[in-house]
N, C-alpha and C. Protein backbone atom coordinates (compact mmCIF):
# COMPACT_ATOMS: atom_id res chain seq x y z
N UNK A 1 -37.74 38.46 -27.21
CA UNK A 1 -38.20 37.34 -26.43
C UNK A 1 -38.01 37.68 -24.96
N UNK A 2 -38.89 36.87 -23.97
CA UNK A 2 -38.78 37.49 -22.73
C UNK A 2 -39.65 36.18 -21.57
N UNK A 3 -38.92 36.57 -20.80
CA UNK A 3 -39.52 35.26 -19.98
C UNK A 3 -40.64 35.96 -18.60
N UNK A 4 -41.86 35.25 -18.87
CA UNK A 4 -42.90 35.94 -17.80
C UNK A 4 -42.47 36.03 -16.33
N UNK A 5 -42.16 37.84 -15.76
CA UNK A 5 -41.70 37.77 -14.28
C UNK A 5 -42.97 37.98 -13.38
N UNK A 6 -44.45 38.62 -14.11
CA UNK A 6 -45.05 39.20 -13.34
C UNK A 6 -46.56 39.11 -13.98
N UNK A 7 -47.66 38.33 -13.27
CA UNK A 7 -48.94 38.78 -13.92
C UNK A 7 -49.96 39.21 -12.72
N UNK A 8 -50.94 39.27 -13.43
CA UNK A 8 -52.03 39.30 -12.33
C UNK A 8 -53.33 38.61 -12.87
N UNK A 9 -53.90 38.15 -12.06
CA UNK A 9 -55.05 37.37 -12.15
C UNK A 9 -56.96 37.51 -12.10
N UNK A 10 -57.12 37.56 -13.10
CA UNK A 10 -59.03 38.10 -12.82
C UNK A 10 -60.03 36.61 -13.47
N UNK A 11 -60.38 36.67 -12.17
CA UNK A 11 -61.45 35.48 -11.93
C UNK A 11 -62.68 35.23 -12.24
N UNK A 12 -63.71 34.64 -12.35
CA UNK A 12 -65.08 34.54 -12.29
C UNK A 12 -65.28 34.95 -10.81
N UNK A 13 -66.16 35.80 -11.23
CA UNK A 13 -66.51 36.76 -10.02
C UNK A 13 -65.77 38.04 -9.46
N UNK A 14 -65.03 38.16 -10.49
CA UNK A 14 -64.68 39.54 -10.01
C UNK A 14 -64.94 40.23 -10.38
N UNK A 15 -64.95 41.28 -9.59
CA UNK A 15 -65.58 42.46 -10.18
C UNK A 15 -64.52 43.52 -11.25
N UNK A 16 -63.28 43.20 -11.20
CA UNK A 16 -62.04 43.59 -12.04
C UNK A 16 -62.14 42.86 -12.95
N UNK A 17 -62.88 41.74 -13.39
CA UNK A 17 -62.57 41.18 -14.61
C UNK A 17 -63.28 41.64 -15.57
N UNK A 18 -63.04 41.95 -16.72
CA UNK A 18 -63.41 42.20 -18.23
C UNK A 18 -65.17 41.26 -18.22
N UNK A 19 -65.02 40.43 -18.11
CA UNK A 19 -66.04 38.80 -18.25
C UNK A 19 -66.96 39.19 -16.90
N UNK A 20 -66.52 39.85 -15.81
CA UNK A 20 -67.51 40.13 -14.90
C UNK A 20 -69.24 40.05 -15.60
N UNK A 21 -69.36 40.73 -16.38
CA UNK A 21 -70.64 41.24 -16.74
C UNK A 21 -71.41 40.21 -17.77
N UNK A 22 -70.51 39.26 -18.22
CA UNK A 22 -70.47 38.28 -19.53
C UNK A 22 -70.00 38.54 -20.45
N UNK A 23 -70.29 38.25 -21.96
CA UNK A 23 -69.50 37.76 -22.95
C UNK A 23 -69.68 39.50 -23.50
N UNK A 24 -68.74 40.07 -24.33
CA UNK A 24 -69.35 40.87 -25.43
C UNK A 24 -68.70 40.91 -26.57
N UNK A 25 -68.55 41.89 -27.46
CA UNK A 25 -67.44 41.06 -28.88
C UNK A 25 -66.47 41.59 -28.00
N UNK A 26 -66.26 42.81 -27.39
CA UNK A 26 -64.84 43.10 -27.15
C UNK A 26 -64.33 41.99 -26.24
N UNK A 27 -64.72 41.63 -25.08
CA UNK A 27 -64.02 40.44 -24.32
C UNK A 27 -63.91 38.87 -24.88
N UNK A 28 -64.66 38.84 -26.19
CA UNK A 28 -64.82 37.65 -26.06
C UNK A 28 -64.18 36.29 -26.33
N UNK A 29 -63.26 36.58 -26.21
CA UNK A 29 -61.78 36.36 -26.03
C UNK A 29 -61.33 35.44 -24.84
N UNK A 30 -61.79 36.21 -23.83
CA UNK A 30 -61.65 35.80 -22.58
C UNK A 30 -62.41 34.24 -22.56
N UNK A 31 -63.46 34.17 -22.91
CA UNK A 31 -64.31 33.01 -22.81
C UNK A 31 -63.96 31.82 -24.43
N UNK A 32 -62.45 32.07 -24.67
CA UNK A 32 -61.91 30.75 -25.05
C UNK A 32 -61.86 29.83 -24.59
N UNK A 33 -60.53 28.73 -24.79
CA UNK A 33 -59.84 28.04 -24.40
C UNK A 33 -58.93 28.64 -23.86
N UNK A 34 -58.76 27.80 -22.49
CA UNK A 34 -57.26 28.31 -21.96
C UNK A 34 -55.91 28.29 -23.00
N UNK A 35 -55.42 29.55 -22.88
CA UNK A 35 -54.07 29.96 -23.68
C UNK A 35 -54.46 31.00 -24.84
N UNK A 36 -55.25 31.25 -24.56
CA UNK A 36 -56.22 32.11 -25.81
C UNK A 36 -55.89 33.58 -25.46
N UNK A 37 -54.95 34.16 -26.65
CA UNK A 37 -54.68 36.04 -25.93
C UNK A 37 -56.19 36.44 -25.98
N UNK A 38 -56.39 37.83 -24.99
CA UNK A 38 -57.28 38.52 -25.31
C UNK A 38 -56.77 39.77 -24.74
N UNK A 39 -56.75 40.58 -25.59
CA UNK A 39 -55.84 42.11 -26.10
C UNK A 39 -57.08 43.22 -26.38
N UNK A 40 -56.78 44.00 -25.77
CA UNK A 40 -57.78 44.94 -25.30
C UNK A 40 -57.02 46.85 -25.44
N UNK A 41 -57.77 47.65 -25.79
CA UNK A 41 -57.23 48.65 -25.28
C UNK A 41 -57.67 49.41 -24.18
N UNK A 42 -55.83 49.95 -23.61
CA UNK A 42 -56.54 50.51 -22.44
C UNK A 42 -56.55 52.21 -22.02
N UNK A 43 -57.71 52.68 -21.78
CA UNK A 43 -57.87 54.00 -21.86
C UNK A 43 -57.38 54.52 -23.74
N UNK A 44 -57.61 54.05 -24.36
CA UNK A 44 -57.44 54.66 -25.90
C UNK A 44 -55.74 54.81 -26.05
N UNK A 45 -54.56 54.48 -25.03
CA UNK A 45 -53.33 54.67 -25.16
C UNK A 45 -52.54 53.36 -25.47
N UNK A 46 -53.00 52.27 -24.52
CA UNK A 46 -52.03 51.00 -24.72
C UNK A 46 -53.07 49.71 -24.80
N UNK A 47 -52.38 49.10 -25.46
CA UNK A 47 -52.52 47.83 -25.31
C UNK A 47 -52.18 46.71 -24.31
N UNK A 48 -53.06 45.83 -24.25
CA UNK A 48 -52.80 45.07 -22.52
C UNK A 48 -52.56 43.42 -23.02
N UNK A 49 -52.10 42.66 -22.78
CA UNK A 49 -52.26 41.21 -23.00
C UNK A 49 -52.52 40.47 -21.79
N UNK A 50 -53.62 39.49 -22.19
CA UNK A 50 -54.30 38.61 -21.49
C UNK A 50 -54.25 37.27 -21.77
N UNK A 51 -53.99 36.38 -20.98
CA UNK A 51 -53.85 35.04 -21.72
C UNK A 51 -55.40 34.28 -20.74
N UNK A 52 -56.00 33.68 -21.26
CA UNK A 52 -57.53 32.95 -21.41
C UNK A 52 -56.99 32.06 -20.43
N UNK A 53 -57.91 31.82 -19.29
CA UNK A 53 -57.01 31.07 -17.88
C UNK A 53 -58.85 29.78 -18.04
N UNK A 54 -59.43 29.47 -18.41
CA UNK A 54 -60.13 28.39 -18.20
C UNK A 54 -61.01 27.81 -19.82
N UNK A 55 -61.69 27.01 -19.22
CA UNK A 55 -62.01 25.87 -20.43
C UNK A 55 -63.22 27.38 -21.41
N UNK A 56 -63.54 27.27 -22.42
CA UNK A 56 -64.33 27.83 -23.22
C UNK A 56 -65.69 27.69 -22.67
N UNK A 57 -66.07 29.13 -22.60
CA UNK A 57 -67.50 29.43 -21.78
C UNK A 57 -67.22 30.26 -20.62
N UNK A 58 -66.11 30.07 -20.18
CA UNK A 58 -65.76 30.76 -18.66
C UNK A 58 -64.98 31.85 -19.18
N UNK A 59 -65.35 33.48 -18.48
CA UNK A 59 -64.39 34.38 -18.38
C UNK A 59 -63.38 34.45 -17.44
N UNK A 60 -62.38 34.08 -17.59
CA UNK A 60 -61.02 34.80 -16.90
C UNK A 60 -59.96 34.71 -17.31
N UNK A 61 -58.82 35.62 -16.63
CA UNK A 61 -57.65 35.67 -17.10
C UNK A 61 -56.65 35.97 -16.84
N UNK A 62 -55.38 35.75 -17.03
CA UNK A 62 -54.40 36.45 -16.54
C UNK A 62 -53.49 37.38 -17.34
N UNK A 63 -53.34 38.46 -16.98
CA UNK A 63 -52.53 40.12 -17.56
C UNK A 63 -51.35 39.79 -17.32
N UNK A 64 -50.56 39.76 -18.34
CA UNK A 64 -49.28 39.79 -18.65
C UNK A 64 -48.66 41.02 -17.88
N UNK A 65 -48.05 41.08 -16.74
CA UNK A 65 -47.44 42.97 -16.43
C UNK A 65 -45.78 42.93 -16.70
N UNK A 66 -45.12 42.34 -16.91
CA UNK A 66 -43.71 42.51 -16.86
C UNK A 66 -42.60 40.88 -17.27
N UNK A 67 -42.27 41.21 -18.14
CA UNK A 67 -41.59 40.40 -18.70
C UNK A 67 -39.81 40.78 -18.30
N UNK A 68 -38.96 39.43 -18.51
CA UNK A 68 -37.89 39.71 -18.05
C UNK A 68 -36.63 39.35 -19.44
N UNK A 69 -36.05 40.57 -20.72
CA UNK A 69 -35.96 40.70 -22.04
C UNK A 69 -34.86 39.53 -21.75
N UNK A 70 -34.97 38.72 -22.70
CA UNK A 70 -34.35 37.50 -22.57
C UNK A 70 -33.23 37.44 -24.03
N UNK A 71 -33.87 37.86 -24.93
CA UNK A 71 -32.86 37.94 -26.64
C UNK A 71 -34.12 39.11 -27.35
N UNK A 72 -33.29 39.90 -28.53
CA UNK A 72 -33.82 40.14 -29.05
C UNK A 72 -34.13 41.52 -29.09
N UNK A 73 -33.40 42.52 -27.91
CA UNK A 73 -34.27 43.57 -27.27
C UNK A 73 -33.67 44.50 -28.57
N UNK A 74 -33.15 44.45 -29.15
CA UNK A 74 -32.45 45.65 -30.25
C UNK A 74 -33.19 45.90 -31.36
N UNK A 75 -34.59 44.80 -31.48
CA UNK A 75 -35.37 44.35 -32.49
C UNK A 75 -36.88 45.08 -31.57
N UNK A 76 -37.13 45.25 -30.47
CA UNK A 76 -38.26 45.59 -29.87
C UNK A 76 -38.81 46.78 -30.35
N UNK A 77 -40.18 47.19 -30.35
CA UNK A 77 -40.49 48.47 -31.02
C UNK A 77 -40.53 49.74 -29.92
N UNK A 78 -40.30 50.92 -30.17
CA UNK A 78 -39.70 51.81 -29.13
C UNK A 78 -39.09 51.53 -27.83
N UNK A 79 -38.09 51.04 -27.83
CA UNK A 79 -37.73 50.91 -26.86
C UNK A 79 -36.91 52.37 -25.86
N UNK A 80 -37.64 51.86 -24.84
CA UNK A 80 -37.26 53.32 -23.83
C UNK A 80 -36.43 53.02 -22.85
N UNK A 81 -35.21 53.40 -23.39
CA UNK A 81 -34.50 53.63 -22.53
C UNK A 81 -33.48 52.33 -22.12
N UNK A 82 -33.37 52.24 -20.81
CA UNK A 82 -32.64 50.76 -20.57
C UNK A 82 -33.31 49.34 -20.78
N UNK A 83 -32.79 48.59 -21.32
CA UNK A 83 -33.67 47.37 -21.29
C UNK A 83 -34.34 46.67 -19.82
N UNK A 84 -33.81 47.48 -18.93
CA UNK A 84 -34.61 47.09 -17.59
C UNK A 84 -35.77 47.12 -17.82
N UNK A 85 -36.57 48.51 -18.20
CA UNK A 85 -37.59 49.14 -18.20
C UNK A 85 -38.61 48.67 -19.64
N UNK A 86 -37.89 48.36 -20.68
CA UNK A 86 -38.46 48.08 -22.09
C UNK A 86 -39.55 47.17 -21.39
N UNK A 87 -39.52 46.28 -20.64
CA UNK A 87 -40.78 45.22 -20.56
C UNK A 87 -41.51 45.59 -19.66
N UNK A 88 -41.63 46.05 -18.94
CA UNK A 88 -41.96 46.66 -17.40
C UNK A 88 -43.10 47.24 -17.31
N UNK A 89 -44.32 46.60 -16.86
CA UNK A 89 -45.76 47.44 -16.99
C UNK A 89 -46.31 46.45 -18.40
N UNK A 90 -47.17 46.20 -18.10
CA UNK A 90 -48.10 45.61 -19.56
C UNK A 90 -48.74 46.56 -20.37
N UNK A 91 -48.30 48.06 -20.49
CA UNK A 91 -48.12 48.88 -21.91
C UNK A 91 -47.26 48.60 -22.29
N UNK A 92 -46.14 48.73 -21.92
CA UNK A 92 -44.92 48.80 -22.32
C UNK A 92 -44.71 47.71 -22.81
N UNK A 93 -45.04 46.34 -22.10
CA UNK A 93 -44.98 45.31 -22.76
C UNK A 93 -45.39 45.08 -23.64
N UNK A 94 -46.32 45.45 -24.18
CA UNK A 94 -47.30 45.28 -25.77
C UNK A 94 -46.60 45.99 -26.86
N UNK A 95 -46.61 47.37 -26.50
CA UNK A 95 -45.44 48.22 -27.63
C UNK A 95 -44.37 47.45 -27.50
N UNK A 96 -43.79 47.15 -26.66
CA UNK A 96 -42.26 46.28 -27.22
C UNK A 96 -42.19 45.14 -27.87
N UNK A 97 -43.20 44.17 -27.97
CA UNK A 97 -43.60 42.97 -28.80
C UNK A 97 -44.30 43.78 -29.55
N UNK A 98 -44.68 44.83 -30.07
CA UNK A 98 -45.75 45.28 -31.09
C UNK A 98 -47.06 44.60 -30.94
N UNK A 99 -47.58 44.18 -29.66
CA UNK A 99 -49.19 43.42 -29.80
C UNK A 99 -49.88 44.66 -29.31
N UNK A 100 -50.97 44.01 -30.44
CA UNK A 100 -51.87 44.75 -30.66
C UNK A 100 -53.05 44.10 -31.05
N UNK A 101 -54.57 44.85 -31.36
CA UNK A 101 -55.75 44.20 -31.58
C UNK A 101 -55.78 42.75 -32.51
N UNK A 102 -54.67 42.81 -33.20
CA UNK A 102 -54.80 41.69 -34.21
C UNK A 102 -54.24 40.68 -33.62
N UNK A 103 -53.78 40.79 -32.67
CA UNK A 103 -53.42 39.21 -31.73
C UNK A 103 -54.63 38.63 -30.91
N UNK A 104 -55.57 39.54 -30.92
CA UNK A 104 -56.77 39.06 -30.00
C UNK A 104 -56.99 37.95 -30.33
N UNK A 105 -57.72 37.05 -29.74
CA UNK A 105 -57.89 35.57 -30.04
C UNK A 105 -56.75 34.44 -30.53
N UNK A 106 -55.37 34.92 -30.74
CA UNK A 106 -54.72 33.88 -31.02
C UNK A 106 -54.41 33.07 -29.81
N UNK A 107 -54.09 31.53 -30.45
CA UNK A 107 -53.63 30.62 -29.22
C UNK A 107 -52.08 30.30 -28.82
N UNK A 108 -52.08 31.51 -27.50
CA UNK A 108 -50.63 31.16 -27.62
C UNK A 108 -49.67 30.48 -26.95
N UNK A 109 -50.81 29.48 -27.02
CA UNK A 109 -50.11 27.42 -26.74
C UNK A 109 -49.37 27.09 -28.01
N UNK A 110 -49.12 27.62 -28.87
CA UNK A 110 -49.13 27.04 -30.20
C UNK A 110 -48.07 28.38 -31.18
N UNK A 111 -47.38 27.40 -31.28
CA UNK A 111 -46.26 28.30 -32.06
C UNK A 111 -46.37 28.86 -32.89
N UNK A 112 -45.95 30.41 -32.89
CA UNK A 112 -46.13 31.59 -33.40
C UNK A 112 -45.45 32.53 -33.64
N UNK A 113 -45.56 33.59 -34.40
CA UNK A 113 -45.44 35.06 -34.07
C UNK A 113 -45.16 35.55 -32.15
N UNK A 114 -46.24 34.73 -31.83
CA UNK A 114 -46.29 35.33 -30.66
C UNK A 114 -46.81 34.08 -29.70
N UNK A 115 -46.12 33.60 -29.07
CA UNK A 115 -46.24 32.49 -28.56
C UNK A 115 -45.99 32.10 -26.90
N UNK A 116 -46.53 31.16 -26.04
CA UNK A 116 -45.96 31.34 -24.70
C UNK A 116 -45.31 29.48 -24.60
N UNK A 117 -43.96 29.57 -24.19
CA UNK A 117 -43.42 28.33 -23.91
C UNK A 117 -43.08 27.78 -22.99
N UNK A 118 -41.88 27.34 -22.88
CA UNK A 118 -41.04 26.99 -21.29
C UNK A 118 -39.42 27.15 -21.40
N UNK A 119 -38.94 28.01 -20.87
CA UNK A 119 -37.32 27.89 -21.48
C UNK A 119 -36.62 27.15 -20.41
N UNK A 120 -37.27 26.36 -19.19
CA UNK A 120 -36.82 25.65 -18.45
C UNK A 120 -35.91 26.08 -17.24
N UNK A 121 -36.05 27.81 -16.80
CA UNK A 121 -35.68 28.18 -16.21
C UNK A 121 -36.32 28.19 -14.77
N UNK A 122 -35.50 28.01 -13.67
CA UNK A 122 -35.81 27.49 -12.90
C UNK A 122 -36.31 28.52 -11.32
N UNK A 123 -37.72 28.51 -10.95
CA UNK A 123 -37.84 30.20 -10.27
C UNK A 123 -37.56 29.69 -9.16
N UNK A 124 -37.33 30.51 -8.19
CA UNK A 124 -36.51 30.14 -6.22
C UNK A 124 -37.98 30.67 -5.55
N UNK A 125 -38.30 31.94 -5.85
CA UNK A 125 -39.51 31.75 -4.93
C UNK A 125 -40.52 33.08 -5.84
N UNK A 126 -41.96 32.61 -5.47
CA UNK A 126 -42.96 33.48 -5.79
C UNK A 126 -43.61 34.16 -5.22
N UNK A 127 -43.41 35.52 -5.92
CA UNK A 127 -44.64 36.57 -4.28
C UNK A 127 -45.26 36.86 -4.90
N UNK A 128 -46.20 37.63 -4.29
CA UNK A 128 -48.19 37.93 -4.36
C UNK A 128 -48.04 38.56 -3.54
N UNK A 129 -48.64 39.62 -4.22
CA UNK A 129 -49.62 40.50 -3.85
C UNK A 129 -50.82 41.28 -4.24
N UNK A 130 -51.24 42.93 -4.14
CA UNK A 130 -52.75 42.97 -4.14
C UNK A 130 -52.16 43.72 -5.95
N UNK A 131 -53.57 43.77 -6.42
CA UNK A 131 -53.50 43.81 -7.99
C UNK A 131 -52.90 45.49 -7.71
N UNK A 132 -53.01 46.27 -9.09
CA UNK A 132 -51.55 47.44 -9.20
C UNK A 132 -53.17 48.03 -10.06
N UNK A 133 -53.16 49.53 -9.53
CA UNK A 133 -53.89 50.24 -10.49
C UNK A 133 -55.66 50.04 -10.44
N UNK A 134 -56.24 49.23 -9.64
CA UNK A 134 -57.61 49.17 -9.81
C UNK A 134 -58.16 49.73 -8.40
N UNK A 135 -59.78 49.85 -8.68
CA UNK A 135 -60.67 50.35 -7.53
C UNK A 135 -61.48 49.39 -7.42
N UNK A 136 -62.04 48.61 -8.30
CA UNK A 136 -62.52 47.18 -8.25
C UNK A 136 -61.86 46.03 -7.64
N UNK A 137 -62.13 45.39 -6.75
CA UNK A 137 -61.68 44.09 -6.27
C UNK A 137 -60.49 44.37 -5.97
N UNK A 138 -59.72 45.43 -4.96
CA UNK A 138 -58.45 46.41 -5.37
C UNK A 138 -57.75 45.36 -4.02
N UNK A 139 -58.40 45.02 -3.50
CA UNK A 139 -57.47 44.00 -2.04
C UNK A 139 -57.10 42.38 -2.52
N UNK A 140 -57.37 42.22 -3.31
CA UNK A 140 -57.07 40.75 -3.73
C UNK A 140 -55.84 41.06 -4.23
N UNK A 141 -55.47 39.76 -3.49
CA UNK A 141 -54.23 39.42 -3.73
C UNK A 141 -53.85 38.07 -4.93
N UNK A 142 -54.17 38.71 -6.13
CA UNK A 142 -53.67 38.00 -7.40
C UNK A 142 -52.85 38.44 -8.47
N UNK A 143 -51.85 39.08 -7.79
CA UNK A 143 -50.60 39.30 -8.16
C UNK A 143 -49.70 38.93 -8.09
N UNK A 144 -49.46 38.00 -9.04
CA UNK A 144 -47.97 36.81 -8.75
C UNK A 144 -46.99 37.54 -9.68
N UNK A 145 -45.40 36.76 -8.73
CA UNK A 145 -44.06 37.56 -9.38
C UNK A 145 -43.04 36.98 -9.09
N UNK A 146 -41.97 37.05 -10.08
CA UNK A 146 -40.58 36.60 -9.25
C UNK A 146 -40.06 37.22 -8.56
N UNK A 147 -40.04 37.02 -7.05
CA UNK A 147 -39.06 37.34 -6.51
C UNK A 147 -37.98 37.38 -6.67
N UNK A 148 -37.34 38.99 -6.72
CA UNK A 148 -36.18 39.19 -6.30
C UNK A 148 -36.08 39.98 -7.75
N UNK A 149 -36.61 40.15 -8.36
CA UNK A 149 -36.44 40.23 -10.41
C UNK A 149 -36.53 41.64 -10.47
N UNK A 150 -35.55 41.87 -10.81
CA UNK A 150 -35.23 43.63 -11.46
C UNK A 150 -36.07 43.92 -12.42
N UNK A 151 -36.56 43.39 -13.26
CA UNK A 151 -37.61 43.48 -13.93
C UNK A 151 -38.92 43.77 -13.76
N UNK A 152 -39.29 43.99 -12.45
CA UNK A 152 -40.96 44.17 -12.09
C UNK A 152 -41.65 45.58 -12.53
N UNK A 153 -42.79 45.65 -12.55
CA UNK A 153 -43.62 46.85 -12.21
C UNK A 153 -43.94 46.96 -11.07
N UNK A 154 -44.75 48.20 -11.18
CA UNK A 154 -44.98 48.81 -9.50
C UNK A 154 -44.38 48.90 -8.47
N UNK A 155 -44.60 49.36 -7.34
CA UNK A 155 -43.62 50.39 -6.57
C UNK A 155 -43.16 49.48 -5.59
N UNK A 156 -42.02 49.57 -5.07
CA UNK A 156 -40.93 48.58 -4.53
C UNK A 156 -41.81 47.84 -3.58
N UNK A 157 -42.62 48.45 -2.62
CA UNK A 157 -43.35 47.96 -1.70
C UNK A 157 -44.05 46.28 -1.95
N UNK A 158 -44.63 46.69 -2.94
CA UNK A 158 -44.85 45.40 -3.36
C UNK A 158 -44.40 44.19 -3.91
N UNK A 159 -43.26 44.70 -4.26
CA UNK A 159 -42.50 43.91 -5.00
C UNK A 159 -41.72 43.03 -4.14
N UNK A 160 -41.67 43.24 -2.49
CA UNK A 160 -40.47 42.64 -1.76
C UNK A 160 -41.87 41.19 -1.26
């Protein structure tokens, strides 16, 4: 289990989003209901999680990048190394929950296997910045995070 420190955000109209182009079977996911995973592979190596950010018909979404291991980490699948790092990056995050293609489309408003909740923890402040890894839409700044969280991806710069 793990509490969300870090995502990033792809919109209608971007040119980084999956849904940019419209619906196809692989995205179509994206154009749920909000809370709807849509799990994708990326480059043939990892798996990515996406949670469905608007009403059904609309593509967008937000990428899970870094989770902060909350219970449970002794149970995670390969875990590398320190549990700092086990969640860190949204590959890593998927191998350590084991998600994979067969979570595509689940709703994870709704209690599960794999589920997103509220553990009522309380955040001090949120930073943003520009997305991690793209050439598309690469200056937007829809990269939200907890500040201050040992837990992040990408390189310190961004992270402050």
């Amino acid at each position: 289990m793990g509490r969300i420190v870090e995502t990033e955000a792809y919109l209608v109209g971007d040119p980084a989003c999956h849904a940019f182009r419209g619906m196809t079977p692989r995205n179509r996911s994206l154009f749920l209901d909000v809370g709807h995973a849509y799990v994708y592979l990326c480059y043939g190596t990892s798996h990515m999680l996406n949670v469905a950010g608007e009403r059904p018909g609309i593509g967008t979404g937000v990428l899970l990048r870094a989770l902060e291991p909350v219970a449970g980490v002794e149970h995670m699948r390969k875990p590398r190394g320190r549990a700092q790092d086990l969640l860190r990056g949204p590959g890593r995050l998927a191998a350590a929950l084991d998600i994979d293609l067969r979570h595509d489309g689940v709703d994870l408003f709704q209690r599960g296997a794999l589920w997103i909740g509220s553990d009522g923890a309380e955040i001090a402040s949120i930073g943003e910045s520009v997305r991690i890894g793209l050439t598309k839409g690469a200056d937007s700044r829809l990269r939200y995070f907890v500040a201050g969280s040992r837990f992040l991806s990408g390189v310190r710069k961004l992270n402050d």
